[in-house]
Protein backbone atom coordinates (compact mmCIF):
# COMPACT_ATOMS: atom_id res chain seq x y z
CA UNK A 1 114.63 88.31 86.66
CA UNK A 2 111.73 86.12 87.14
CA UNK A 3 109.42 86.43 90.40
CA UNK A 4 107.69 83.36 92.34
CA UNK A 5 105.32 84.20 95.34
CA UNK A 6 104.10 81.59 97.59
CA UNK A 7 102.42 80.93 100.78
CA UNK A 8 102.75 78.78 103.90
CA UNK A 9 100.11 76.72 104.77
CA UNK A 10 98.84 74.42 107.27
CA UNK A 11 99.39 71.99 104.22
CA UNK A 12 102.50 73.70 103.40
CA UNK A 13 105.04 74.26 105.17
CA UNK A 14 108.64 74.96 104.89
CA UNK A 15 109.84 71.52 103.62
CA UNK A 16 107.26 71.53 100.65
CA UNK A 17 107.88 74.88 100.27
CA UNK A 18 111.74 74.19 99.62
CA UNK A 19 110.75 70.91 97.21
CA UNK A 20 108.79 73.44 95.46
CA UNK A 21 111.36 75.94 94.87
CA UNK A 22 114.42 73.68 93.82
CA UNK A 23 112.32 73.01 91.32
CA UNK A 24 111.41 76.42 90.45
CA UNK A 25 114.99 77.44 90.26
CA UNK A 26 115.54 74.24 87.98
CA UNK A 27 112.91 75.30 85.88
CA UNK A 28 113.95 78.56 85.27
CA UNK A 29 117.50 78.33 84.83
CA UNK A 30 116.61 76.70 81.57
CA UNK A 31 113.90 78.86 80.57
CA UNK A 32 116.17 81.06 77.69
CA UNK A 33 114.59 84.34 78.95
CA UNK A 34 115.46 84.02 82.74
CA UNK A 35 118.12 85.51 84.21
CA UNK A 36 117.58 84.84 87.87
CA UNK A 37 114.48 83.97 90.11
CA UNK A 38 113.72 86.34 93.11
CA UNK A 39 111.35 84.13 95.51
CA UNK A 40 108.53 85.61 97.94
CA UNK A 41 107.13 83.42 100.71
CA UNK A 42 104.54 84.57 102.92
CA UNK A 43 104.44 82.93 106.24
CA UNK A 44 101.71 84.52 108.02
CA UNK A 45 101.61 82.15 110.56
CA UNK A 46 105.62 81.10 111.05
CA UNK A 47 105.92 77.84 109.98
CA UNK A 48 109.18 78.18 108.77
CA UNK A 49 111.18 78.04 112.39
CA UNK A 50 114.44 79.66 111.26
CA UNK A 51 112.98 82.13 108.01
CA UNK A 52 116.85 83.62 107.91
CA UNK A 53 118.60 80.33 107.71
CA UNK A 54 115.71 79.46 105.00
CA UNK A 55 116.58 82.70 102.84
CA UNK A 56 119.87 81.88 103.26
CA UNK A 57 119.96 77.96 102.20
CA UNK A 58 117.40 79.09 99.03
CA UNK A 59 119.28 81.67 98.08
CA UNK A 60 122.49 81.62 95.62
CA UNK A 61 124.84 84.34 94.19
CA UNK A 62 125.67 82.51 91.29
CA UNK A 63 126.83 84.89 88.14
CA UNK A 64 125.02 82.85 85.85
CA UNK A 65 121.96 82.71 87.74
CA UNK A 66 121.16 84.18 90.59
CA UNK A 67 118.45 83.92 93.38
CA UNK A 68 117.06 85.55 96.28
CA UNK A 69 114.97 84.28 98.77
CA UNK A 70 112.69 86.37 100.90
CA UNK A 71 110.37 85.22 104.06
CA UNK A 72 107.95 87.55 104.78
CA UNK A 73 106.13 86.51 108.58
CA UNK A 74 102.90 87.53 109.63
C-alpha cells in the first residue's frame, strides 16, 4: 500500500486537491509494486465543505486496487 499526504491551502483547495489525487491513483495503479494508495489530507483550515462526502467520492474498494481517503480538519 502506498501513502500520499497532502495539505489544503489557501492555493489549494479541495478541487485541486481532487485533480491531484486522480492522478495519484492513476499513477500508482500502474506502478508494478503498488497495491493500493491510502491518501492523507490535512485541512487545517476546512476548505473542503463536505470532508465525508470527499473521503467518500476519493475513495474506492476495488479488489484490484484499492484506496482510502482520509480528511483530517484542523
Amino acid at each position: 500500500m502506498s501513502v500520499e499526504a497532502k495539505m489544503t491551502s489557501s492555493s489549494l483547495g479541495a478541487k485541486k486537491i481532487r485533480d491531484q489525487l486522480v492522478g495519484d491513483i492513476f499513477g500508482y495503479r500502474h506502478h508494478p509494486e503498488a497495491a493500493g494508495l491510502f491518501a492523507v489530507i490535512y485541512d487545517p483550515a476546512r476548505r473542503i465543505d463536505n470532508p465525508r462526502g470527499f473521503e467518500e467520492g476519493m475513495s474506492s474498494a476495488d479488489p484490484d486496487f484499492p484506496v482510502r481517503v482520509v480528511v483530517a480538519g484542523g
